[in-house]
Protein backbone atom coordinates (compact mmCIF):
# COMPACT_ATOMS: atom_id res chain seq x y z
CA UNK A 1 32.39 4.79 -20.47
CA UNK A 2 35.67 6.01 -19.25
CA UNK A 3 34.43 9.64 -20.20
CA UNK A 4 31.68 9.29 -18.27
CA UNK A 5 32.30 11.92 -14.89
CA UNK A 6 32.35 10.32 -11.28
CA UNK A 7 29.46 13.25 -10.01
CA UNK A 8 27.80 15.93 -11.56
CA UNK A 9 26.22 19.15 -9.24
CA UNK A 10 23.00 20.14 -10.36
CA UNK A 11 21.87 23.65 -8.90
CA UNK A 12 18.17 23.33 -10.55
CA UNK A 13 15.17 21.19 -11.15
CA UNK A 14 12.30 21.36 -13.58
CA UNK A 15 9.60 21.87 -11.07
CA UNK A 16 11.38 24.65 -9.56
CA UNK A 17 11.86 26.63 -13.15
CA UNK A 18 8.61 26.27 -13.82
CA UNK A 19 7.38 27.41 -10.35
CA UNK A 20 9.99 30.62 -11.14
CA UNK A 21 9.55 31.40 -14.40
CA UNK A 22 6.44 30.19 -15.34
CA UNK A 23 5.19 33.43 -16.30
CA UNK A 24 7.83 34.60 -18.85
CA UNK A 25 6.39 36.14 -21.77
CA UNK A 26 7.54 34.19 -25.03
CA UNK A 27 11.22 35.03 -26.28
CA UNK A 28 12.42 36.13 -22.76
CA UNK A 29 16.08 36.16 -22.15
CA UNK A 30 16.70 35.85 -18.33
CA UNK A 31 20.51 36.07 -18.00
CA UNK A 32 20.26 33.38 -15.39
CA UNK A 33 22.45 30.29 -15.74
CA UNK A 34 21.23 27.00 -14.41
CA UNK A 35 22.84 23.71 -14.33
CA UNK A 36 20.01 20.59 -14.73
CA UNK A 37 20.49 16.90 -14.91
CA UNK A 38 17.78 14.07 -15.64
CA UNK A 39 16.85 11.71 -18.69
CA UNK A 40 16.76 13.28 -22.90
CA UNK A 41 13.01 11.92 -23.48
CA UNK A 42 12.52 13.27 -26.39
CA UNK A 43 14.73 14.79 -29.48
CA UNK A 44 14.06 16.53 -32.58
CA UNK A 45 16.63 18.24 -34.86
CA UNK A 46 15.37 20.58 -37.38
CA UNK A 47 17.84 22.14 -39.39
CA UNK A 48 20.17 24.27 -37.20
CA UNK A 49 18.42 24.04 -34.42
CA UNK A 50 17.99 21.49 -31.78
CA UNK A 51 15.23 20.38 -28.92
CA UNK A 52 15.06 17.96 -26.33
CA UNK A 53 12.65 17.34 -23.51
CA UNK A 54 14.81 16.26 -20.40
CA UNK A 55 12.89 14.86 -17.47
CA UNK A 56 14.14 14.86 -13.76
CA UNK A 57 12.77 13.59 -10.71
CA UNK A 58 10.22 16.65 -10.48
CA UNK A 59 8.87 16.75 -13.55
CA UNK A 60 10.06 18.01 -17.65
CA UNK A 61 11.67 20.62 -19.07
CA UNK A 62 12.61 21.94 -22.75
CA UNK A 63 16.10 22.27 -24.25
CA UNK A 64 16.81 24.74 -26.31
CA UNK A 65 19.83 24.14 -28.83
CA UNK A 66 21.21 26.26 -31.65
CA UNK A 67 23.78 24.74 -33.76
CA UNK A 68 25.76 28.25 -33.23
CA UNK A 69 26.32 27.88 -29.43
CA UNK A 70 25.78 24.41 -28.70
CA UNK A 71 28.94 22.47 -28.04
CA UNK A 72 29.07 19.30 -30.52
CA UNK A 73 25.88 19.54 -31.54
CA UNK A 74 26.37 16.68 -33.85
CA UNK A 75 26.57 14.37 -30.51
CA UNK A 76 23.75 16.49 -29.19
CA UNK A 77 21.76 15.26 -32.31
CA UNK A 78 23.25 11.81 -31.74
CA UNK A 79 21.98 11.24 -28.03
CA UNK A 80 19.09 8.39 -27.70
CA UNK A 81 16.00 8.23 -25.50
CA UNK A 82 16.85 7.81 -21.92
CA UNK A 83 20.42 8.91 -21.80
CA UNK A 84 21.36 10.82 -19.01
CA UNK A 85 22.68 14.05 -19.85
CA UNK A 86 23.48 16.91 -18.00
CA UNK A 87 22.83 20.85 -18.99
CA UNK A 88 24.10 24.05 -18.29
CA UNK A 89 22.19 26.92 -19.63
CA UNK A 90 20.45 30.38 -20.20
CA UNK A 91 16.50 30.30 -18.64
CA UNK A 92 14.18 31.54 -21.50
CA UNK A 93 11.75 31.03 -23.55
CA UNK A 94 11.02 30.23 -27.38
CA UNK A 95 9.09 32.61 -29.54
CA UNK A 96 5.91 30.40 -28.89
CA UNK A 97 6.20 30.77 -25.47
CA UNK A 98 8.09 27.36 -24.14
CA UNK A 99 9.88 27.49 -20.90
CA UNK A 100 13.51 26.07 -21.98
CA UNK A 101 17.16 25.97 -20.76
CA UNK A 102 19.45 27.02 -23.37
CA UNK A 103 22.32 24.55 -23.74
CA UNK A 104 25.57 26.11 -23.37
CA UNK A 105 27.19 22.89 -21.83
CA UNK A 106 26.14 19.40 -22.23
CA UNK A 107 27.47 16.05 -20.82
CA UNK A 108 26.40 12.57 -21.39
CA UNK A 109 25.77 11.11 -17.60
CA UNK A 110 24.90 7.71 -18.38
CA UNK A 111 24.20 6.72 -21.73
CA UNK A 112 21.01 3.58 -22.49
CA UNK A 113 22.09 0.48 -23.62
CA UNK A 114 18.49 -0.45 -25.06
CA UNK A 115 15.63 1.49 -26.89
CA UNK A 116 14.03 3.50 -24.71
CA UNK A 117 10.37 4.33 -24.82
CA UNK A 118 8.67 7.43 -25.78
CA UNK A 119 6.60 9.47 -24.18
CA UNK A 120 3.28 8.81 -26.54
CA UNK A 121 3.84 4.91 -26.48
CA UNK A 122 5.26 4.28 -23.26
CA UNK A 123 4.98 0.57 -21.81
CA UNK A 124 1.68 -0.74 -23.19
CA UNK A 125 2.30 -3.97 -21.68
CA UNK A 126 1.02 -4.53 -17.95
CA UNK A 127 4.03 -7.12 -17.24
CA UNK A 128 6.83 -5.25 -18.26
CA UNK A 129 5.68 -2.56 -16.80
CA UNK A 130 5.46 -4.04 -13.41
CA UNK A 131 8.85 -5.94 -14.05
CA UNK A 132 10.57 -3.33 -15.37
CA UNK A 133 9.48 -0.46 -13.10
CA UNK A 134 12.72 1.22 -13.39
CA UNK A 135 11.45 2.06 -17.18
CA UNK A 136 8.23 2.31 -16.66
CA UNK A 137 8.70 5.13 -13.93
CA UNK A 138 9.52 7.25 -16.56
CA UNK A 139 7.30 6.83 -19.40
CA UNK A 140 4.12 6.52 -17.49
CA UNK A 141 3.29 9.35 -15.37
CA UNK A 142 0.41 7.98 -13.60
CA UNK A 143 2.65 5.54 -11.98
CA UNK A 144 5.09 8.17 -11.14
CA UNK A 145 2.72 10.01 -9.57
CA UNK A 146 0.93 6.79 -8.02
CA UNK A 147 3.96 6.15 -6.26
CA UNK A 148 4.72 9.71 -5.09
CA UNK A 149 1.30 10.04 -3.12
CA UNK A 150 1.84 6.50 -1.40
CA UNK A 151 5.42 8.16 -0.46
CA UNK A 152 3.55 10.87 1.41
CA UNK A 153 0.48 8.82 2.52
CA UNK A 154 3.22 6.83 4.60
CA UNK A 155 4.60 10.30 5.74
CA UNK A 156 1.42 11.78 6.76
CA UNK A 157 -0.03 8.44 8.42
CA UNK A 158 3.17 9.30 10.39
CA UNK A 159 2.76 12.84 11.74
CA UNK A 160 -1.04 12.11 12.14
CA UNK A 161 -0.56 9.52 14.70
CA UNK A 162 2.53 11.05 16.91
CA UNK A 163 -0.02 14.39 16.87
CA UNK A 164 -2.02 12.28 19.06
CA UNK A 165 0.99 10.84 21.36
CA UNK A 166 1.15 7.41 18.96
CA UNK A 167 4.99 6.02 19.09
CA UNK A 168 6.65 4.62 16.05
CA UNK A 169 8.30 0.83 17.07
CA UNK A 170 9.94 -1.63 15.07
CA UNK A 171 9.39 -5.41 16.15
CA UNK A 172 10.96 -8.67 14.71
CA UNK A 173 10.64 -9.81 11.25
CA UNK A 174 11.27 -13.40 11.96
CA UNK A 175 9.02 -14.79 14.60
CA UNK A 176 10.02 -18.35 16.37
CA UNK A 177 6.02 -18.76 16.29
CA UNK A 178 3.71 -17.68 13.49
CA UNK A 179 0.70 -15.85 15.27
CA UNK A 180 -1.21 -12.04 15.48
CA UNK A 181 -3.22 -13.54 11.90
CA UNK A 182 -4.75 -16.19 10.18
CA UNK A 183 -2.38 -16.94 7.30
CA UNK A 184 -0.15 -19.48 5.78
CA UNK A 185 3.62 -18.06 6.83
CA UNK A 186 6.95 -18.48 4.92
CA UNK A 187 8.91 -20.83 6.98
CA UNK A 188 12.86 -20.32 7.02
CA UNK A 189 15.58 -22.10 9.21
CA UNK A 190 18.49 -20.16 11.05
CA UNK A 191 21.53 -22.07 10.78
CA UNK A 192 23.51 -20.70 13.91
CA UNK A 193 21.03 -21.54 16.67
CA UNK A 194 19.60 -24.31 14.41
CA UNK A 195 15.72 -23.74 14.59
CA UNK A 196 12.83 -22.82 12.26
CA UNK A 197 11.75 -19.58 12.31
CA UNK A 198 8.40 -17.93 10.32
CA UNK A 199 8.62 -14.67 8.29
CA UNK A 200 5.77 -12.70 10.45
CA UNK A 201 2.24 -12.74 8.64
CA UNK A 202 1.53 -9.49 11.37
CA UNK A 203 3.34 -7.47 14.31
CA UNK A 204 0.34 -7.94 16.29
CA UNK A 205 1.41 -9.90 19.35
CA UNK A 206 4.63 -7.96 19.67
CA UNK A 207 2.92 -4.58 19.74
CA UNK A 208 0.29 -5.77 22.09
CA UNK A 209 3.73 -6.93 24.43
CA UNK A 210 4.75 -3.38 24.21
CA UNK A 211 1.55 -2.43 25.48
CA UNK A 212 1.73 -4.81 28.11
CA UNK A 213 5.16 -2.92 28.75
CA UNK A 214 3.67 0.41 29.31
CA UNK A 215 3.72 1.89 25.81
CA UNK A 216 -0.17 2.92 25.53
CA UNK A 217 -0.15 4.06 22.08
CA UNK A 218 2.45 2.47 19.73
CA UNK A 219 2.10 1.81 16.09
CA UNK A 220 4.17 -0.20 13.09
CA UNK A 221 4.51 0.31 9.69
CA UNK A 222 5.69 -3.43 8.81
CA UNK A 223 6.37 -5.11 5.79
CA UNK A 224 4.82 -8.52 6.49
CA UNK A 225 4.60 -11.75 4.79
CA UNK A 226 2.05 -14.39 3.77
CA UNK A 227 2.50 -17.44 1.97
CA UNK A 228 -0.48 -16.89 -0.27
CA UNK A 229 -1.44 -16.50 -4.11
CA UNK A 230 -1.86 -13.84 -6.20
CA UNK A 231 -4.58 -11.58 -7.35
CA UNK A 232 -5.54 -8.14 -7.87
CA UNK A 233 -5.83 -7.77 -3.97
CA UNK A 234 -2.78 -9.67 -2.68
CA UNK A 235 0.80 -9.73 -3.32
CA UNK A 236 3.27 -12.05 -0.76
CA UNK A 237 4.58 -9.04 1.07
CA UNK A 238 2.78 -6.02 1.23
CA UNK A 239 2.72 -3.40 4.16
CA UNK A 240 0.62 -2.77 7.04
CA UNK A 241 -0.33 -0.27 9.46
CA UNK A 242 -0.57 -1.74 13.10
CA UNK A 243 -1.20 0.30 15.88
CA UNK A 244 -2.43 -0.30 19.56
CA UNK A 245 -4.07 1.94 21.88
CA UNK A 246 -4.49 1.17 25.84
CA UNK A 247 -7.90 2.08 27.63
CA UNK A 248 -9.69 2.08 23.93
CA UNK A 249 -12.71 0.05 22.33
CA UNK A 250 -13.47 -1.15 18.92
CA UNK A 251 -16.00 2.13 18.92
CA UNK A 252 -12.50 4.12 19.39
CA UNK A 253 -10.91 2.74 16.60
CA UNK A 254 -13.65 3.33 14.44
CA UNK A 255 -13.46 6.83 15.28
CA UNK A 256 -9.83 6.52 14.07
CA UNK A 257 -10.07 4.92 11.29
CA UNK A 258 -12.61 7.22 9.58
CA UNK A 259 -10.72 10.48 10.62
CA UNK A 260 -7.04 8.71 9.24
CA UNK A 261 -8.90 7.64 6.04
CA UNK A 262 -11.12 11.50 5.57
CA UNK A 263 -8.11 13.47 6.67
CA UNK A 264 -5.76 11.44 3.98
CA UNK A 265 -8.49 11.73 1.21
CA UNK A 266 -8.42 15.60 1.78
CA UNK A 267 -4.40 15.93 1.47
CA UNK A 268 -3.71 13.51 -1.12
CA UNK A 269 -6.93 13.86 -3.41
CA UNK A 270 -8.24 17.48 -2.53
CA UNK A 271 -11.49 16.32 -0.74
CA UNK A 272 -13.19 13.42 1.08
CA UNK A 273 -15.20 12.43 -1.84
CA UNK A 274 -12.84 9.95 -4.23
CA UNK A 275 -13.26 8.29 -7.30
CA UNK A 276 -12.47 4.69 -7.78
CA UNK A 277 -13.06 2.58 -10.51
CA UNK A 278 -15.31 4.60 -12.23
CA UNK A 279 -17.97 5.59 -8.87
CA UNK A 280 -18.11 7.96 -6.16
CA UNK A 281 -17.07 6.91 -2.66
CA UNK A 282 -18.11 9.48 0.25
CA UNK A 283 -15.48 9.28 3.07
CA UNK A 284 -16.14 11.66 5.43
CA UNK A 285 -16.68 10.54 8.96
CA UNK A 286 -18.86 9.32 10.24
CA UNK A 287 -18.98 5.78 8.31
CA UNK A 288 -22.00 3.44 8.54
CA UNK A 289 -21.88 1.01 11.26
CA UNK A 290 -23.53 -2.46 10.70
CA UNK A 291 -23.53 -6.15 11.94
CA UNK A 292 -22.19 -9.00 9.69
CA UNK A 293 -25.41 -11.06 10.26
CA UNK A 294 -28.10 -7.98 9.80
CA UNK A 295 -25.26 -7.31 6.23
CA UNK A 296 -26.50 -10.70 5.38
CA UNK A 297 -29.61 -10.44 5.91
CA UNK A 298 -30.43 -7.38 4.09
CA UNK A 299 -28.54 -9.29 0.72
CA UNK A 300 -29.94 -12.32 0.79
CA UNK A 301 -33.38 -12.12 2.75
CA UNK A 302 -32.68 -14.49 5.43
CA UNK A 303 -32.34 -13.59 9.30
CA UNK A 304 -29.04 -15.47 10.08
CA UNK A 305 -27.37 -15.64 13.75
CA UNK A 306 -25.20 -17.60 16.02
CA UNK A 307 -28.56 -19.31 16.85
CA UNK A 308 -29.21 -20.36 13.56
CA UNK A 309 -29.71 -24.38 13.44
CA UNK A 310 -27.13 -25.73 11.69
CA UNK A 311 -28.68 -27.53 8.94
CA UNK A 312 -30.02 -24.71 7.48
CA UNK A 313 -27.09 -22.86 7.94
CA UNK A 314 -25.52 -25.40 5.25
CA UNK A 315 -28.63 -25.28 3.35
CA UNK A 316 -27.61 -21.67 2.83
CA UNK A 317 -24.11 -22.78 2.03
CA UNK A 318 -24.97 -24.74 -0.29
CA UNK A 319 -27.72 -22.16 -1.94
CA UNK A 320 -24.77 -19.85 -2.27
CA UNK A 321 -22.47 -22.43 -3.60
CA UNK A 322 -20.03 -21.70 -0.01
CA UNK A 323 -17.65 -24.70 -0.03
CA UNK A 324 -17.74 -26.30 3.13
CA UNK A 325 -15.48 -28.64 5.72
CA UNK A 326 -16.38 -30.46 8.30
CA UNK A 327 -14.39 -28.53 11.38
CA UNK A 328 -16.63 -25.45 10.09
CA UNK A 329 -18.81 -24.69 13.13
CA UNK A 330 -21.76 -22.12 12.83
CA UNK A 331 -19.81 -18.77 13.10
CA UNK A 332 -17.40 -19.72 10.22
CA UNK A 333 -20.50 -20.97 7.55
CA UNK A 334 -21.60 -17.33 8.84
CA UNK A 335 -18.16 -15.53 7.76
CA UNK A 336 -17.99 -17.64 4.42
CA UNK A 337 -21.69 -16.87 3.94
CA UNK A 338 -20.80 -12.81 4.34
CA UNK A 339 -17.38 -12.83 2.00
CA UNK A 340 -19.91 -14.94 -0.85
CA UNK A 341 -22.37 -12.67 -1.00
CA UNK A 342 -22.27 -9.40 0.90
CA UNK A 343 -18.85 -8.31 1.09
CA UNK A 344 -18.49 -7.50 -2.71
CA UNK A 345 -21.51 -5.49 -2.77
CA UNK A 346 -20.77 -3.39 -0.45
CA UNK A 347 -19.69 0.17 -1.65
CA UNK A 348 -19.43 1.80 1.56
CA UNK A 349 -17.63 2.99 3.63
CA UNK A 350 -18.94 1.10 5.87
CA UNK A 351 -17.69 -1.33 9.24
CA UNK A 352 -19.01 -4.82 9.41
CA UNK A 353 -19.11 -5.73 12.99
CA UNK A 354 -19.33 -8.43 15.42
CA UNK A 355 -17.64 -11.05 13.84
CA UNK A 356 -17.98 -14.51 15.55
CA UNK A 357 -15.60 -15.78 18.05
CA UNK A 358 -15.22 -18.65 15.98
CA UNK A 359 -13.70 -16.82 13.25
CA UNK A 360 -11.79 -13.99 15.69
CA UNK A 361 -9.45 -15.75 18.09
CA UNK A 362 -7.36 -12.49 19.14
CA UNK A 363 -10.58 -10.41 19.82
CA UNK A 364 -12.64 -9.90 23.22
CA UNK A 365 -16.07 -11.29 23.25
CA UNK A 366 -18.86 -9.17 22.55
CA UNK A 367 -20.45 -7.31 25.69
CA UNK A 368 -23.91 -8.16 25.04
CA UNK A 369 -24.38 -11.13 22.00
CA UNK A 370 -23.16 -14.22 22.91
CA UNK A 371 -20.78 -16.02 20.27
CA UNK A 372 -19.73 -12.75 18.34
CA UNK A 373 -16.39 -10.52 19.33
CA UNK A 374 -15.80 -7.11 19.30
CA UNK A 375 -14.15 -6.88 15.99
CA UNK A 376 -15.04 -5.03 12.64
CA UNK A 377 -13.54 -4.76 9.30
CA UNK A 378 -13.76 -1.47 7.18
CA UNK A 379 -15.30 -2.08 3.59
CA UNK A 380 -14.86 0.68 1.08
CA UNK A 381 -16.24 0.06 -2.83
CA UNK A 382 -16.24 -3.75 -2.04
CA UNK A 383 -13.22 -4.41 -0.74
CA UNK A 384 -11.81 -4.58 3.21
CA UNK A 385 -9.47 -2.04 4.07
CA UNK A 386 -8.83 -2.32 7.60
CA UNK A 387 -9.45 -5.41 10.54
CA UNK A 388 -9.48 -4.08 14.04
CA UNK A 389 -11.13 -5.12 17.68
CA UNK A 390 -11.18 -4.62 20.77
CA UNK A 391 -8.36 -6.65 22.43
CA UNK A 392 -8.45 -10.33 24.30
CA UNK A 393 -6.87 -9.08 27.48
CA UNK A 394 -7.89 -12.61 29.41
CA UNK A 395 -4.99 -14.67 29.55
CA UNK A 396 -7.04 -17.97 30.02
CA UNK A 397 -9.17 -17.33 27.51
CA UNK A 398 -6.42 -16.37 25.05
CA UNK A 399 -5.25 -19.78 26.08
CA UNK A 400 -8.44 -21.48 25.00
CA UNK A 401 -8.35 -19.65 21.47
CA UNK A 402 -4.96 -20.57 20.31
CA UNK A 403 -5.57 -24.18 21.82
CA UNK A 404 -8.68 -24.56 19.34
CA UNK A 405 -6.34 -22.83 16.71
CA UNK A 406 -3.62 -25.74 17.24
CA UNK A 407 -6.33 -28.12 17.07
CA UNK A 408 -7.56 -27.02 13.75
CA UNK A 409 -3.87 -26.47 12.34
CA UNK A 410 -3.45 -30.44 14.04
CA UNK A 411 -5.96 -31.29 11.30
CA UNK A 412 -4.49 -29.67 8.29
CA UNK A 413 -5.57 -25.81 8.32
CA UNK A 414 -2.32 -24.09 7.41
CA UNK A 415 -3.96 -20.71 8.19
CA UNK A 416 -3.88 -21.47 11.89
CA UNK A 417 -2.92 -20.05 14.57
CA UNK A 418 -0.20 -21.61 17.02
CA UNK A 419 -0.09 -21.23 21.06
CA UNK A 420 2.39 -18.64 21.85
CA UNK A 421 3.57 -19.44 25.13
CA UNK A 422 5.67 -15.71 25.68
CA UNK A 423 2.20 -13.95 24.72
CA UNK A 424 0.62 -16.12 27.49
CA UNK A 425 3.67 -14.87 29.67
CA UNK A 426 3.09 -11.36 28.59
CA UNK A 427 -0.98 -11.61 28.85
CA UNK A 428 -0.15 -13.12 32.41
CA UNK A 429 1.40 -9.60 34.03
CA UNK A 430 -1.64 -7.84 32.47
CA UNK A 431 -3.08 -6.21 29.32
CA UNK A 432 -5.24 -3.36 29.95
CA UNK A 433 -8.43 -2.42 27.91
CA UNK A 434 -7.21 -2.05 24.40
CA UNK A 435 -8.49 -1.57 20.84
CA UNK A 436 -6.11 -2.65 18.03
CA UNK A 437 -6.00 -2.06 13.95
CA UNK A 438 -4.27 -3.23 11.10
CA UNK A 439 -4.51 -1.48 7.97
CA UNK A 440 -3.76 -1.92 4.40
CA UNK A 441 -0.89 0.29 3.11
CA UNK A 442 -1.18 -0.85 -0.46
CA UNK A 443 -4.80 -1.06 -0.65
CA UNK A 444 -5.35 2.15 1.05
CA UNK A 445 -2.97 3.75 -1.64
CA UNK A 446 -5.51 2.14 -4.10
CA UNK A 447 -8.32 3.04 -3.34
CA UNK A 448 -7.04 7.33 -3.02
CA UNK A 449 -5.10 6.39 -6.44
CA UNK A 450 -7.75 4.74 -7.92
CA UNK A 451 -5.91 1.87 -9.09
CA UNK A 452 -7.40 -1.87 -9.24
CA UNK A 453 -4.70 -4.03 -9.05
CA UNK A 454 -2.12 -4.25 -5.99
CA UNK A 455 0.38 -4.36 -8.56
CA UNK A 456 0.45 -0.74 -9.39
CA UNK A 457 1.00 0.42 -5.94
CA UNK A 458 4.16 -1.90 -4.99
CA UNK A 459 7.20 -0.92 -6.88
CA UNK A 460 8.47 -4.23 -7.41
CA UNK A 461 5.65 -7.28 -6.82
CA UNK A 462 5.87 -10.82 -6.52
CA UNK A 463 5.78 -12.27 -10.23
CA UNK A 464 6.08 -15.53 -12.03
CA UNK A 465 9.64 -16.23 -13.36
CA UNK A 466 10.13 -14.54 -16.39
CA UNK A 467 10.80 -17.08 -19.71
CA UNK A 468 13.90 -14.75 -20.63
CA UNK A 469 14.69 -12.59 -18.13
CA UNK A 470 17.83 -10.93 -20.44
CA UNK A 471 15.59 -9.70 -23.10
């Protein structure tokens, strides 16, 4: 390795030659001289003459090499797939027509230790690929590009938001109390001031205390953490959007959501009309608006409410096969009912409202039905997307909620909430009228990807320990 140089200067890329000289007639000699640098992913040698595909962070390009002017071609011939190599060379193209950089100068960047794949086999096997993304970002384009439009979807989300006077924050990572969801947290200890302290499962109740401190409209993209399993829909960290905006409603954030969700469709797919997994999904605003309990209804040909008698609330339950526990009171058999059999079959888009207060312990009640909140989720092709409501700005009440929340985590639910004394604090000097929103990075990147599995849209997900993890 000791020939290996300490830098190299490219002055090109592969995108950019393309983009210039796309439209070279075959067996054009430019004169120009560009210097290129990226991965050999392909080689052939025939005879005197030698080609290579190199590949650089843009996209690929041909190399052209003639025995006559190349410099060692022998080691040219001798490179593998996946070296590094840097080229300096004539833009032209071959007598059928290839865009290709000449190779006057060639050095070996970084050279592969093991066999690189092709470009017609790539990584064929889902777990390697999502272990060893660092190959697999190479050989598989869709990836590539997979992760490219989630690099702008962040980017845009961005700009959209501070175009309508939203404030990027950052808020702590480790919380001394677990709270703003209902989730299992990842518990760690800090050795210096000798106390436990939670990896946050949401940045809810800080962003809400920056309301409180006279930031109207703030928002957080936040890596967050939930001590959960694994499945095509969750990974233990993934990202979410959080934002909070004084003097709004849920209705507000609907209008939001749907214009954030059309307006990223157009940019990142071409139009608000996507395919996922094989079906149309229609996401211009407006979306459909709907209660959980009429949702219900209309699947499984029942009226349900809050006013439902219990017993045949778990004679439903048990119809549907909903496991049940004894703490459950009427508005959670309601929300177990809805995720059994509605949820899935919803294609949408679509926002499932009025969730009950049972179920919603950060969310205001409902202005005109008793027992439900002001809260919806956003369902698009079956899955939820988004959870947002309007605000609990009543101290006391708050109070109440995360009291019943302690109770219930008292008697084993590890998805409950705890009482947050500094939130009470905060609630105390005022919260005005506010809607609030969380929003799935990954799954949002999903469903404009088209991608199934969470995996394919985090660059480096939560797996089991590999058997051998040298090989």
């Amino acid at each position: 390795m000791t020939d290996i140089p300490y830098r190299f200067e490219p002055d090109a890329t592969s995108a950019g030659l393309h983009e210039e000289y796309g439209e070279l007639e075959p067996g054009t000699e430019t004169g120009t001289s560009v210097t290129i640098a990226g991965r050999l992913m392909l080689r052939r040698i025939q005879g005197k003459l030698g080609f290579g595909t190199l590949q650089d962070s843009s996209g690929r390009i041909q190399l052209f090499a003639p025995k006559a002017s190349t410099p060692d071609f022998d080691g040219f011939g001798d490179l593998n797939l996946g070296d590094w190599i840097g080229v300096t060379g004539e833009v032209m193209t071959t007598r059928r027509g290839e865009l290709s950089v000449k190779v006057d100068q060639w050095v070996l960047l970084a050279p592969t230790r093991r066999s690189f794949p092709d470009k017609w086999h790539g990584l064929s096997d889902a777990d390697t690929r999502f272990r060893q993304r660092y190959v697999d970002l190479w050989v598989t384009e869709e990836s590539r590009a997979t992760f490219q439009m989630r690099s702008k979807l962040v980017s845009l989300t961005r700009r959209w938001l501070e175009d309508r006077g939203f404030m990027e924050v950052e808020t702590p990572v480790f919380h001394p109390v677990p709270g703003g969801a209902l989730a299992r947290p990842f518990t760690t200890h800090h050795n210096a001031l000798d106390m436990e302290l939670y990896l946050r499962i949401a940045p809810e109740l800080y962003l809400k205390r920056l309301t409180v401190g006279g930031f109207e409209r703030v928002f957080e993209i936040a890596r967050v953490f939930r001590n959960e399993g694994l499945s095509t829909r969750h990974n233990p960290e993934f990202s979410m959007l959080e934002l909070y905006q004084a003097y709004a409603d849920y209705n507000d954030i609907m209008e939001l959501v749907e214009q954030l969700v059309s307006y990223l469709a157009v940019e990142l797919t071409g139009g608000s009309v996507v395919t996922y997994d094989g079906r149309e999904v229609d996401l211009t605003a407006p979306w459909r608006r709907a209660s959980m309990t009429d949702l219900i209804e209309d699947q499984i040909g029942v009226a349900v409410s809050m006013d439902t008698p219990m017993d045949e609330l778990k004679a439903l339950a048990e119809k549907y096969e909903v496991p049940l526990e004894d703490s459950y009171g009427p508005g959670k058999i309601l929300l177990e009912l809805y995720e059994k059999t509605t949820e899935a079959e919803l294609w949408g888009p679509i926002f499932v409202t009025d969730y009950p207060k049972e179920v919603s312990p950060l969310s205001r009640d409902h202005r005109q039905r008793d027992g439900l909140t002001e809260r919806f989720e956003a369902i698009v092709a079956g899955r939820e997307l988004c959870n947002a409501f309007s605000e609990l700005v009543d101290p006391d009440e708050q109070r109440a909620r995360f009291e019943d929340q302690a109770r219930l985590g008292a008697e084993g639910d590890e998805e409950a909430m705890a009482v947050d004394e500094d939130y009470l604090r905060a609630l105390d000097y005022g919260l005005p009228p506010t809607g609030g929103l969380g929003i799935g990075i990954d799954r949002l990147v999903m469903l404009l990807a088209d991608v199934t599995t969470i995996r394919d849209v985090i660059l480096f997900p939560t797996l089991r320990p590999e058997v051998d993890p040298g090989s």
